[in-house]
N, C-alpha and C. Protein backbone atom coordinates (compact mmCIF):
# COMPACT_ATOMS: atom_id res chain seq x y z
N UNK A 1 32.69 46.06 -13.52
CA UNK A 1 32.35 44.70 -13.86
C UNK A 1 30.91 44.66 -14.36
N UNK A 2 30.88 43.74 -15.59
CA UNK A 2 29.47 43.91 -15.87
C UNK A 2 28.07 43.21 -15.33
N UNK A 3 27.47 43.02 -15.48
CA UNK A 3 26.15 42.90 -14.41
C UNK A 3 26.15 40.80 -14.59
N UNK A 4 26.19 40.64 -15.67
CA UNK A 4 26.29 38.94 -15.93
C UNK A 4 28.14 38.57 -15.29
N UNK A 5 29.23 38.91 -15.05
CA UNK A 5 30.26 38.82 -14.40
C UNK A 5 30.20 38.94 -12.86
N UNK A 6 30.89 37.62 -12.12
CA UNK A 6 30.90 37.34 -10.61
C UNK A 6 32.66 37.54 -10.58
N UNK A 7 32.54 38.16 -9.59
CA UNK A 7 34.12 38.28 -9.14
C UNK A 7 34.59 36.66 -9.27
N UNK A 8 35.84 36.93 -9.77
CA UNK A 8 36.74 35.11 -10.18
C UNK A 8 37.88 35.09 -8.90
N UNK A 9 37.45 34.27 -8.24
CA UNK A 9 38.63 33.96 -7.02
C UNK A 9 39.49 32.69 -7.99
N UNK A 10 40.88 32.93 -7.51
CA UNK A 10 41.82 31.53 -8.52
C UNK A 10 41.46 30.33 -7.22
N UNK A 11 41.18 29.55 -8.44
CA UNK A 11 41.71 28.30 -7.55
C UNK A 11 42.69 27.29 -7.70
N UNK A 12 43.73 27.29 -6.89
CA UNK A 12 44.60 26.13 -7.04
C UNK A 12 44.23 24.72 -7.03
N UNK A 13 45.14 23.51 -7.42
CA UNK A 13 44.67 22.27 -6.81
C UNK A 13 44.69 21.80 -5.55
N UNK A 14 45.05 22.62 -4.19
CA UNK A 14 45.18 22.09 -3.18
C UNK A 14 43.52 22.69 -3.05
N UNK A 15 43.08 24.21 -3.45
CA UNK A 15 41.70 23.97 -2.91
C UNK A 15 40.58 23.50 -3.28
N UNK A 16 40.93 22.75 -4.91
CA UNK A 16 39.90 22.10 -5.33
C UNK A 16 40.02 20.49 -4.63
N UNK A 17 41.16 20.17 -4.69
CA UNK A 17 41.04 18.77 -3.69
C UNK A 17 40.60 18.67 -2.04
N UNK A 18 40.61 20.04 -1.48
CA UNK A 18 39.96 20.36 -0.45
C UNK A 18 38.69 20.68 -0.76
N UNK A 19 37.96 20.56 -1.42
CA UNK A 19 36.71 21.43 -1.66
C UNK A 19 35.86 19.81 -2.25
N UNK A 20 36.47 18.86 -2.94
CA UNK A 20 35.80 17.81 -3.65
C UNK A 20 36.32 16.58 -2.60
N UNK A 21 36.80 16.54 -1.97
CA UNK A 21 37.30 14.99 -1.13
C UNK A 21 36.17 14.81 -0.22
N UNK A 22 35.23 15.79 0.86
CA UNK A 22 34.00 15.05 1.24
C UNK A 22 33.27 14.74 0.06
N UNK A 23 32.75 14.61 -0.94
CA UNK A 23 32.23 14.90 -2.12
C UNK A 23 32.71 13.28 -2.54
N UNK A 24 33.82 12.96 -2.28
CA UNK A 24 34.45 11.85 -3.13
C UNK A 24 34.71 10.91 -2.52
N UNK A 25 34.65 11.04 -0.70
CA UNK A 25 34.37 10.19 0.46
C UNK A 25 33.03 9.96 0.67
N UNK A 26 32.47 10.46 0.28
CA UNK A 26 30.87 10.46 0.41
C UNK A 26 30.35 9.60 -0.48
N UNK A 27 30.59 9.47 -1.79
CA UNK A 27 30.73 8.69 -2.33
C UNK A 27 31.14 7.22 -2.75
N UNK A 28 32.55 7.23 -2.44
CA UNK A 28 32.64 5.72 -2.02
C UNK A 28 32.39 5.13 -1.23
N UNK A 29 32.29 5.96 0.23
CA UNK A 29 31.03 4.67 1.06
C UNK A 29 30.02 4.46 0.38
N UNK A 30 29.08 5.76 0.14
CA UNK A 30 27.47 5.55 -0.42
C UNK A 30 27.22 5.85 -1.80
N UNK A 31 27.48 4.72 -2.50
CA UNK A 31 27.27 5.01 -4.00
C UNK A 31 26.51 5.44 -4.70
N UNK A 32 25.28 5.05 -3.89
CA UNK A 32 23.77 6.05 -4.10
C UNK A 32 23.78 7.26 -4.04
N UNK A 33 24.38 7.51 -2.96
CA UNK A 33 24.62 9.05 -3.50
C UNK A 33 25.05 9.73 -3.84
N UNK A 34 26.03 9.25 -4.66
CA UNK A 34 26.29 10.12 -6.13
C UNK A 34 25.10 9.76 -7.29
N UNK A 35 24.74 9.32 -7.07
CA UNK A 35 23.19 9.51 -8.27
C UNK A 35 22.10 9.71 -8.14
N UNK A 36 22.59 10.85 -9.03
CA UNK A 36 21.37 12.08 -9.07
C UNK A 36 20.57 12.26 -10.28
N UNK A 37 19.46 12.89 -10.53
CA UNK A 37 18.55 12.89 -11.76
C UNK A 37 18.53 14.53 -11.46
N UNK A 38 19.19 15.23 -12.80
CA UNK A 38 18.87 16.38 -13.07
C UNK A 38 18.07 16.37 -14.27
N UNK A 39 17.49 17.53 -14.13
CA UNK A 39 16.07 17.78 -14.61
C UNK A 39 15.88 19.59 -15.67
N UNK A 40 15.42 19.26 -16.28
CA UNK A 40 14.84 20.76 -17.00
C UNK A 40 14.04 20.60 -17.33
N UNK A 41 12.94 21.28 -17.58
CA UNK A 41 11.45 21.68 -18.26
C UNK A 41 11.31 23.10 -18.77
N UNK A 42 10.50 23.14 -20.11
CA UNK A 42 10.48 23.96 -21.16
C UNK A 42 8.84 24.07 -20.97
N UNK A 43 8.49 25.51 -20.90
CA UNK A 43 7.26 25.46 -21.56
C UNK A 43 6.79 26.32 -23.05
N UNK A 44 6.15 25.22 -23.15
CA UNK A 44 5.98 25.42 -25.04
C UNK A 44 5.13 26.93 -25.56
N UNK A 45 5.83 27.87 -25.83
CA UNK A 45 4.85 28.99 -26.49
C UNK A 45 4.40 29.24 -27.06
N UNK A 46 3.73 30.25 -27.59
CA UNK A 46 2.45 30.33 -28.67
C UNK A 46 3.00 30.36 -29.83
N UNK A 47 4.27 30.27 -30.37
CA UNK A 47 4.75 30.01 -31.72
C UNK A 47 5.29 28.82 -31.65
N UNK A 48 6.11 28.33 -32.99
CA UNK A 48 6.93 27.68 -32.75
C UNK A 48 7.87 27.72 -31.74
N UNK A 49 8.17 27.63 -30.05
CA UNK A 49 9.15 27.87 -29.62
C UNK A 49 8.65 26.86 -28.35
N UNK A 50 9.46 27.14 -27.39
CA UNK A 50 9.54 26.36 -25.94
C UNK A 50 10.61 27.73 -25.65
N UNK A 51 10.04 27.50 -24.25
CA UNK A 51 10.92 28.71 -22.96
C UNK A 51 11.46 27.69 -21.97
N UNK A 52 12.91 27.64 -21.62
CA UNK A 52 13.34 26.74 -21.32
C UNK A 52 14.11 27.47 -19.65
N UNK A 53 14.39 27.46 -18.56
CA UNK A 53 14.58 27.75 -17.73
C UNK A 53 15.72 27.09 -17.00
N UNK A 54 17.00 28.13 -17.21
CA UNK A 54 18.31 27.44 -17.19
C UNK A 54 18.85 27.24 -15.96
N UNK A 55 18.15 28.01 -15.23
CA UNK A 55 18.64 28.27 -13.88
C UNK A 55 19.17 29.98 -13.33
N UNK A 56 19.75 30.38 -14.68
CA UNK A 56 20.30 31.64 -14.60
C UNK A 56 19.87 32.46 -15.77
N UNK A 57 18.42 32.31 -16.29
CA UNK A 57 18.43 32.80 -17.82
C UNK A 57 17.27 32.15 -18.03
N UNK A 58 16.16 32.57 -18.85
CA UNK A 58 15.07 32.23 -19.41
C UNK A 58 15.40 32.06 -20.90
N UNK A 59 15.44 30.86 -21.28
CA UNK A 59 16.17 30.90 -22.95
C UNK A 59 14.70 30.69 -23.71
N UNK A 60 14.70 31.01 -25.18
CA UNK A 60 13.60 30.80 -25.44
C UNK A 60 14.06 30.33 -26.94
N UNK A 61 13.57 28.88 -27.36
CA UNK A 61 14.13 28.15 -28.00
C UNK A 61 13.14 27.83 -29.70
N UNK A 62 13.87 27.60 -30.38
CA UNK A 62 12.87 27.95 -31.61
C UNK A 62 13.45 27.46 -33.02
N UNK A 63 13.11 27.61 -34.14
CA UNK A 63 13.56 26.67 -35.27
C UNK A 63 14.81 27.83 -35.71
N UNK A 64 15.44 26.82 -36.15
CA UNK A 64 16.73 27.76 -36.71
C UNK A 64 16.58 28.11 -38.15
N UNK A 65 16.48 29.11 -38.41
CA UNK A 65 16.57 29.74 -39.66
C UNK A 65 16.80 28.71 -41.06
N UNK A 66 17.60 27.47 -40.99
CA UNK A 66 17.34 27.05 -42.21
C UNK A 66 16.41 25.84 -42.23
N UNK A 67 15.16 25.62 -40.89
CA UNK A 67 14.29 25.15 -40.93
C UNK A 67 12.55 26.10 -40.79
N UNK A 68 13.05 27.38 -41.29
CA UNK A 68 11.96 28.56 -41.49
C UNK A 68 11.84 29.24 -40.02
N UNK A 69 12.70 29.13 -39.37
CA UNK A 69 12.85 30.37 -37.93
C UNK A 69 13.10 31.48 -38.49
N UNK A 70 13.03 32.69 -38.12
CA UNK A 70 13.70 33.74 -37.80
C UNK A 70 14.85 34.48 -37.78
N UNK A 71 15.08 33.80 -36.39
CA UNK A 71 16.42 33.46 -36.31
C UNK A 71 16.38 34.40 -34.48
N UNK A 72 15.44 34.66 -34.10
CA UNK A 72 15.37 35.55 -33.05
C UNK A 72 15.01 34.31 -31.54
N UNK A 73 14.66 33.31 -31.52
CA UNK A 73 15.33 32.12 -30.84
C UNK A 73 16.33 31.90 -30.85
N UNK A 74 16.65 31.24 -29.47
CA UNK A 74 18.14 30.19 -29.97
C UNK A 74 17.26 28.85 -30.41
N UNK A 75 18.44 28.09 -31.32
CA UNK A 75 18.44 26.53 -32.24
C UNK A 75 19.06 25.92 -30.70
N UNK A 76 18.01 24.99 -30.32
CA UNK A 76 18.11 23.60 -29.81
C UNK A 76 19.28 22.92 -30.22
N UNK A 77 20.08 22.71 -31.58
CA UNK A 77 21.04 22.28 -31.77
C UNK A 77 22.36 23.60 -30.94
N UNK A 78 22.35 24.74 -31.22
CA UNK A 78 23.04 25.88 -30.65
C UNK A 78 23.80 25.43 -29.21
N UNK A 79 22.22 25.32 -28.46
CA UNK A 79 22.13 25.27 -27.55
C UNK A 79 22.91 23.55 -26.86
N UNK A 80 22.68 22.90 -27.80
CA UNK A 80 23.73 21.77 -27.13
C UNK A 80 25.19 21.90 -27.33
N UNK A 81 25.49 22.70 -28.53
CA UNK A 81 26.77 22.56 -28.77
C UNK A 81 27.72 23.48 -27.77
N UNK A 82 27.00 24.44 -27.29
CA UNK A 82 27.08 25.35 -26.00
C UNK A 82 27.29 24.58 -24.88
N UNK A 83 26.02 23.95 -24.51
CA UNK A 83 26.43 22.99 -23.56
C UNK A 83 27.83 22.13 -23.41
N UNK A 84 28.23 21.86 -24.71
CA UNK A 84 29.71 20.70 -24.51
C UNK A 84 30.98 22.01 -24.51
N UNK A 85 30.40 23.07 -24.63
CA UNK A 85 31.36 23.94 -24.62
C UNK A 85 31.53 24.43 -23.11
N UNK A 86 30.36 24.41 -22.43
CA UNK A 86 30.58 25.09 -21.36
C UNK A 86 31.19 24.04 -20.50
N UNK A 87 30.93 22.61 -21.10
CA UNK A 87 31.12 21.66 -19.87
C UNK A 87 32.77 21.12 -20.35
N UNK A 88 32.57 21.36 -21.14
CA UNK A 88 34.01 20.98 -21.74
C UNK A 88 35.41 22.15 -21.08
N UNK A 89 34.78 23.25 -21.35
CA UNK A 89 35.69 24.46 -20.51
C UNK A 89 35.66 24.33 -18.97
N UNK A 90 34.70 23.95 -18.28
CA UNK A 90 35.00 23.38 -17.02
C UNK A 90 35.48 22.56 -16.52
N UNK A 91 35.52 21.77 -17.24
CA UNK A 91 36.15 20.31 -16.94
C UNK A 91 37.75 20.35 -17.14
N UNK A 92 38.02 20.95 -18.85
CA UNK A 92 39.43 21.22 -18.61
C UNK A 92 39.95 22.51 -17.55
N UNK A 93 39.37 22.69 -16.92
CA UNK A 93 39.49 23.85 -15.87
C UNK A 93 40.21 23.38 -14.89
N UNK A 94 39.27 22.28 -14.18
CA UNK A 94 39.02 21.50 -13.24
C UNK A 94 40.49 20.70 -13.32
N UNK A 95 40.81 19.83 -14.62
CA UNK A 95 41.65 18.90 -14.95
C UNK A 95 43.40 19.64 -14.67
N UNK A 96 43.21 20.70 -15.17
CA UNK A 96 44.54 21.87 -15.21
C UNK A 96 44.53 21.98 -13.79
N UNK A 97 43.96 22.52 -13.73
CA UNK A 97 43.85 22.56 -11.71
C UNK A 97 44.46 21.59 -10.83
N UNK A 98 43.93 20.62 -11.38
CA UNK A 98 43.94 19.55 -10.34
C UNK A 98 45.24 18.53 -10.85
N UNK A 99 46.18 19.25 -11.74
CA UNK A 99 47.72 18.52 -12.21
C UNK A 99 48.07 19.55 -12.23
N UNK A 100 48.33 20.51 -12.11
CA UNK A 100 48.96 22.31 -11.39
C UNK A 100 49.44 22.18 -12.94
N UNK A 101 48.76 22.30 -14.06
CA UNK A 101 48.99 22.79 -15.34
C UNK A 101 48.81 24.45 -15.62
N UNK A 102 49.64 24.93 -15.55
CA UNK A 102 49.25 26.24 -15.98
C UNK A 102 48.55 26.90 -17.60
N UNK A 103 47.30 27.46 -16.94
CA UNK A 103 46.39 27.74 -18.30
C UNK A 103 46.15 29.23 -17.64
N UNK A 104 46.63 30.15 -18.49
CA UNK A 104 45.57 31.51 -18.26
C UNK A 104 44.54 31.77 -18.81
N UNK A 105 44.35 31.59 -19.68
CA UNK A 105 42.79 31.71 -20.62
C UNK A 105 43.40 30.49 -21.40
N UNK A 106 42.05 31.09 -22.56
CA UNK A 106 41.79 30.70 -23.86
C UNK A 106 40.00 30.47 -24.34
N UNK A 107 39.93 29.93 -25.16
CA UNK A 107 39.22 29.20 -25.89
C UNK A 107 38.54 28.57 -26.31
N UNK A 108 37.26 27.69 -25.76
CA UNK A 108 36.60 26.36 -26.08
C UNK A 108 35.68 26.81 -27.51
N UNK A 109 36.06 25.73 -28.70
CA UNK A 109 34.70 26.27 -29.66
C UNK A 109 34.64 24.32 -30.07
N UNK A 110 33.15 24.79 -30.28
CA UNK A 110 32.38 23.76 -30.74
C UNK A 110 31.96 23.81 -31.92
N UNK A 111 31.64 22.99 -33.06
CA UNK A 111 30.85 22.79 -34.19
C UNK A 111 30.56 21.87 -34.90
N UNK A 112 29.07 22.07 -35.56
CA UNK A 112 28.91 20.73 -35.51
C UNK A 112 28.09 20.45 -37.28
N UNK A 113 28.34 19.33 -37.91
CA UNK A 113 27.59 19.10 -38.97
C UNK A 113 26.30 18.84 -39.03
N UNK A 114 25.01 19.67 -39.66
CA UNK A 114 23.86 19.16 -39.70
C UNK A 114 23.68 19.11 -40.76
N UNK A 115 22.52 18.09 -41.57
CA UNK A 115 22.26 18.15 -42.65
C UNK A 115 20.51 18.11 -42.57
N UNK A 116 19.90 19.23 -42.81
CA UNK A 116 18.78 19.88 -42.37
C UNK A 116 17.67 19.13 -43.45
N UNK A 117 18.10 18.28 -44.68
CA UNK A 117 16.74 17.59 -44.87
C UNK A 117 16.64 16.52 -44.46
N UNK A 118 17.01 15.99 -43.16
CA UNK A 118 16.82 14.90 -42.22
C UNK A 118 15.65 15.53 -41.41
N UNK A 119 15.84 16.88 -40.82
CA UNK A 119 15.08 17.05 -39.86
C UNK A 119 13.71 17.62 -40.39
N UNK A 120 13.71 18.35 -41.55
CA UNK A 120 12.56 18.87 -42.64
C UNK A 120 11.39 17.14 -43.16
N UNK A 121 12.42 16.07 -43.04
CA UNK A 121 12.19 15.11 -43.69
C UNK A 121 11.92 15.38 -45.50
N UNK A 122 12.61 15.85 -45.26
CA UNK A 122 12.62 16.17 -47.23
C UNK A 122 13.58 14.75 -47.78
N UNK A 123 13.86 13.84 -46.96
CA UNK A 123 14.87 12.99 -47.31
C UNK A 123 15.12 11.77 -46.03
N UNK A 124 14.53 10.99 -46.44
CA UNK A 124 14.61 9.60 -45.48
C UNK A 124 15.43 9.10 -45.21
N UNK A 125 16.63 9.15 -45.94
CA UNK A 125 17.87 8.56 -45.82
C UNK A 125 19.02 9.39 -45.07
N UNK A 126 18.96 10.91 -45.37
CA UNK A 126 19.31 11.61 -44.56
C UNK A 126 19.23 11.60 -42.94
N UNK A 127 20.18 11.21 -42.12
CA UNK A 127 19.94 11.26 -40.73
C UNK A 127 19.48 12.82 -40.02
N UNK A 128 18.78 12.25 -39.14
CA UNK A 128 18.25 13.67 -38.22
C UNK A 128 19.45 13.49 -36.91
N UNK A 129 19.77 14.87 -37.09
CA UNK A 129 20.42 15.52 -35.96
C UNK A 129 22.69 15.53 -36.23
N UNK A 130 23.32 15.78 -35.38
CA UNK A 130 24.62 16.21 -35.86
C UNK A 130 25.43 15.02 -36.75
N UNK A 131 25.90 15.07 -37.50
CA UNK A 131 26.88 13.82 -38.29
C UNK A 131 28.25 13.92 -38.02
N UNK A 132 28.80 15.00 -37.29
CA UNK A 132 29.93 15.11 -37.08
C UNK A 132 29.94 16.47 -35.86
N UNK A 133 30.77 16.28 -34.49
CA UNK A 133 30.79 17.58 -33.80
C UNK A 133 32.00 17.44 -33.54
N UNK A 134 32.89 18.61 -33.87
CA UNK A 134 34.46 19.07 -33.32
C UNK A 134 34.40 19.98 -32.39
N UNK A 135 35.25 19.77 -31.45
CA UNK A 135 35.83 20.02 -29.89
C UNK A 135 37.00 20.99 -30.31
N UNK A 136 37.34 22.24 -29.69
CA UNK A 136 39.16 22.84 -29.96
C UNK A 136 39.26 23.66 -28.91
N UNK A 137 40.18 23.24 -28.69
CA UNK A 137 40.27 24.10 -27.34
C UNK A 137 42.26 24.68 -27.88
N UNK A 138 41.94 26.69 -27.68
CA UNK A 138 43.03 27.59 -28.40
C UNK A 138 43.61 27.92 -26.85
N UNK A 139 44.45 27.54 -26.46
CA UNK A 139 44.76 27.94 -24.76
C UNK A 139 46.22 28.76 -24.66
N UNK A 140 45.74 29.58 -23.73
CA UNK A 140 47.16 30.32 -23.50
C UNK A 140 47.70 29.41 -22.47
N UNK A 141 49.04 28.83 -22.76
CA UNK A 141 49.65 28.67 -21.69
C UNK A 141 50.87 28.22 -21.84
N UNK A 142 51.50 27.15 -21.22
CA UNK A 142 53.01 27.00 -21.15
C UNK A 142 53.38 25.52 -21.27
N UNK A 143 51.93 24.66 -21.27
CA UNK A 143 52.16 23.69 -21.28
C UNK A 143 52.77 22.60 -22.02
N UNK A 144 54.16 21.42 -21.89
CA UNK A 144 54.29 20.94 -22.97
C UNK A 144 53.34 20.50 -23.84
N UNK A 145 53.82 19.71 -24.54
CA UNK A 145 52.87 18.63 -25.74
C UNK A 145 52.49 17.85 -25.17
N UNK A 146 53.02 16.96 -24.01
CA UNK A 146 52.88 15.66 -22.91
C UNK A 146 51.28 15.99 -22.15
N UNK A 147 51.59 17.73 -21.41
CA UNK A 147 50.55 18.05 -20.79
C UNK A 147 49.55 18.30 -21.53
N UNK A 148 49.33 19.09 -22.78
CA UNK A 148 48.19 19.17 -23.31
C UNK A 148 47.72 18.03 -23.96
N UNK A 149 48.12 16.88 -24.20
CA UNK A 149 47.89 15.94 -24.23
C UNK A 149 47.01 15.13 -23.46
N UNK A 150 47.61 15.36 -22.18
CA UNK A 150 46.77 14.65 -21.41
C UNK A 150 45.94 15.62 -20.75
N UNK A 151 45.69 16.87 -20.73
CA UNK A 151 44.39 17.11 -20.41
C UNK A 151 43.44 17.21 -21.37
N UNK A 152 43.67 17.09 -22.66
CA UNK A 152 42.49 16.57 -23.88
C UNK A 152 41.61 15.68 -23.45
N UNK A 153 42.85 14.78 -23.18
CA UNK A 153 42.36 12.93 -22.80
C UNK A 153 41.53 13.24 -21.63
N UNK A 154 41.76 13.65 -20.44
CA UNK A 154 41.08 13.65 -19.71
C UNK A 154 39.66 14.63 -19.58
N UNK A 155 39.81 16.07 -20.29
CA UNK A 155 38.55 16.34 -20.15
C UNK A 155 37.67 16.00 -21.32
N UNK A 156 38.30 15.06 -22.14
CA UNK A 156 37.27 13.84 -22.97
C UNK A 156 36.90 12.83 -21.77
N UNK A 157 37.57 12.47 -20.87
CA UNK A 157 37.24 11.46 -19.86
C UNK A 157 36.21 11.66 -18.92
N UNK A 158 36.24 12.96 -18.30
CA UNK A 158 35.55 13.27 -17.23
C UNK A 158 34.58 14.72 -17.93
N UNK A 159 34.30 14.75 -18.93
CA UNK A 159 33.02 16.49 -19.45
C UNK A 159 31.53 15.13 -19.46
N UNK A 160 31.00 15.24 -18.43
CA UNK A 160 29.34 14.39 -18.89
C UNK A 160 29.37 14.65 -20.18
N UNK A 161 29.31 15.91 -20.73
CA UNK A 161 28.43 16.34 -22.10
C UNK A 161 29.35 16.05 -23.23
N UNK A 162 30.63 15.77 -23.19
CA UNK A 162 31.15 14.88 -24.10
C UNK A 162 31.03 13.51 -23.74
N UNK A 163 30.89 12.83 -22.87
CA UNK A 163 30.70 11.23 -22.62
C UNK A 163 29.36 11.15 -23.01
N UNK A 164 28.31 11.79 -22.70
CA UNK A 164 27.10 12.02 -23.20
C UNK A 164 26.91 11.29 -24.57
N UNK A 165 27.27 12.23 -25.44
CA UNK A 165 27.38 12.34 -26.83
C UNK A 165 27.77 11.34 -27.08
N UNK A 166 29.28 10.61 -26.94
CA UNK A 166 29.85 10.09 -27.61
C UNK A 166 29.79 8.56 -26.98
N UNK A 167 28.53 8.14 -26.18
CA UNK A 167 28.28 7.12 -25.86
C UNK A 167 26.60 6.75 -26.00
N UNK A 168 26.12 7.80 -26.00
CA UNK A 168 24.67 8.26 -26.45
C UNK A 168 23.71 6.97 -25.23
N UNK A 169 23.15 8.08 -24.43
CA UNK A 169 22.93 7.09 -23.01
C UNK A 169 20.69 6.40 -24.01
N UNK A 170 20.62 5.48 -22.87
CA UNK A 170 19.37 4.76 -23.33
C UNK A 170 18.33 6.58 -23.16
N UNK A 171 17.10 6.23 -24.06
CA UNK A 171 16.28 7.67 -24.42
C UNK A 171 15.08 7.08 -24.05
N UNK A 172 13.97 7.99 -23.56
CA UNK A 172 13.01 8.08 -23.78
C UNK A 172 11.79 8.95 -24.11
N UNK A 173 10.70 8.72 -24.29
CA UNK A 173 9.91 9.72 -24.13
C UNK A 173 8.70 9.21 -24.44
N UNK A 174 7.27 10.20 -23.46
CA UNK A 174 6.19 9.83 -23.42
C UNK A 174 5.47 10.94 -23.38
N UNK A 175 3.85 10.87 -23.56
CA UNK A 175 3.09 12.16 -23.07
C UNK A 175 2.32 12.08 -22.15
N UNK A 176 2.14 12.21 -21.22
CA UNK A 176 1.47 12.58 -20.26
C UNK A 176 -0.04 12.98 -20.09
């Protein structure tokens, strides 16, 4: 096994509903506490870049090649579309699981439209940042049309990082 690989125990839905019901009792008494503020911080390096600290990985983040990078960073855009991938593959994980859908593998890919003289500002009218991002998920399994159906729907319902996106929460920012 390779050094980034953790042994994979299966989990059924009886032990993910055993594993999330204090979690979900805890919750509906105390609504407060389910809300939480997660957090990341980047520190900015001596080039164009920021070092960003994932938890499991020191990423080090930087202009993407058709805004004059390198290409030896990861793109900030990359890096989100990753994000809806990873959260998106968990979630339909979670969702299969938890309606005893059988999935053996597969698939999550993400991609997304940019149009890079928005962000150059070579073009005012041009929007900054994605104009279009597609979701596909290629799965091995057995499931009818009914079931894959509805776990689309649902891990569109329950992935943060697709509700994220596609509701685009209030922003801010300041300097310190």
């Amino acid at each position: 096994m390779g050094r980034n690989q953790a042994t994979v125990i299966p989990m059924n839905a009886t032990d993910l509903r055993t594993m999330q019901a204090p979690l979900k009792e805890r919750y509906r008494d105390d609504p407060a506490a389910a809300l939480l503020t997660l957090k990341a911080a980047g520190e900015l390096g001596d080039a164009v870049t920021c070092r960003v600290e994932t938890g499991k990985a020191l990423v080090e983040a930087g202009l993407h090649p058709a805004t004059g990078g390198d290409g030896s960073a990861a793109c900030s855009g990359d890096i989100l579309l990753q994000a809806l991938v990873a959260c998106a593959g968990v979630t339909l994980r979670a969702v299969a699981t938890a309606l005893d859908i059988p999935v053996r593998g597969g698939t999550v890919r993400a991609e997304g439209d940019l149009d890079f003289r928005g962000t150059l500002g070579v073009s005012k009218e041009t929007p900054v940042g994605f104009q279009a991002i597609r979701l596909s998920f290629d799965l091995d399994t057995d499931a009818t049309a009914e079931q894959k159906e509805t776990l689309i729907k649902l891990t569109k319902r329950y992935c943060v990082i697709y509700q994220t996106l596609e509701r685009s929460p209030r922003l801010e920012a300041s300097i310190t």
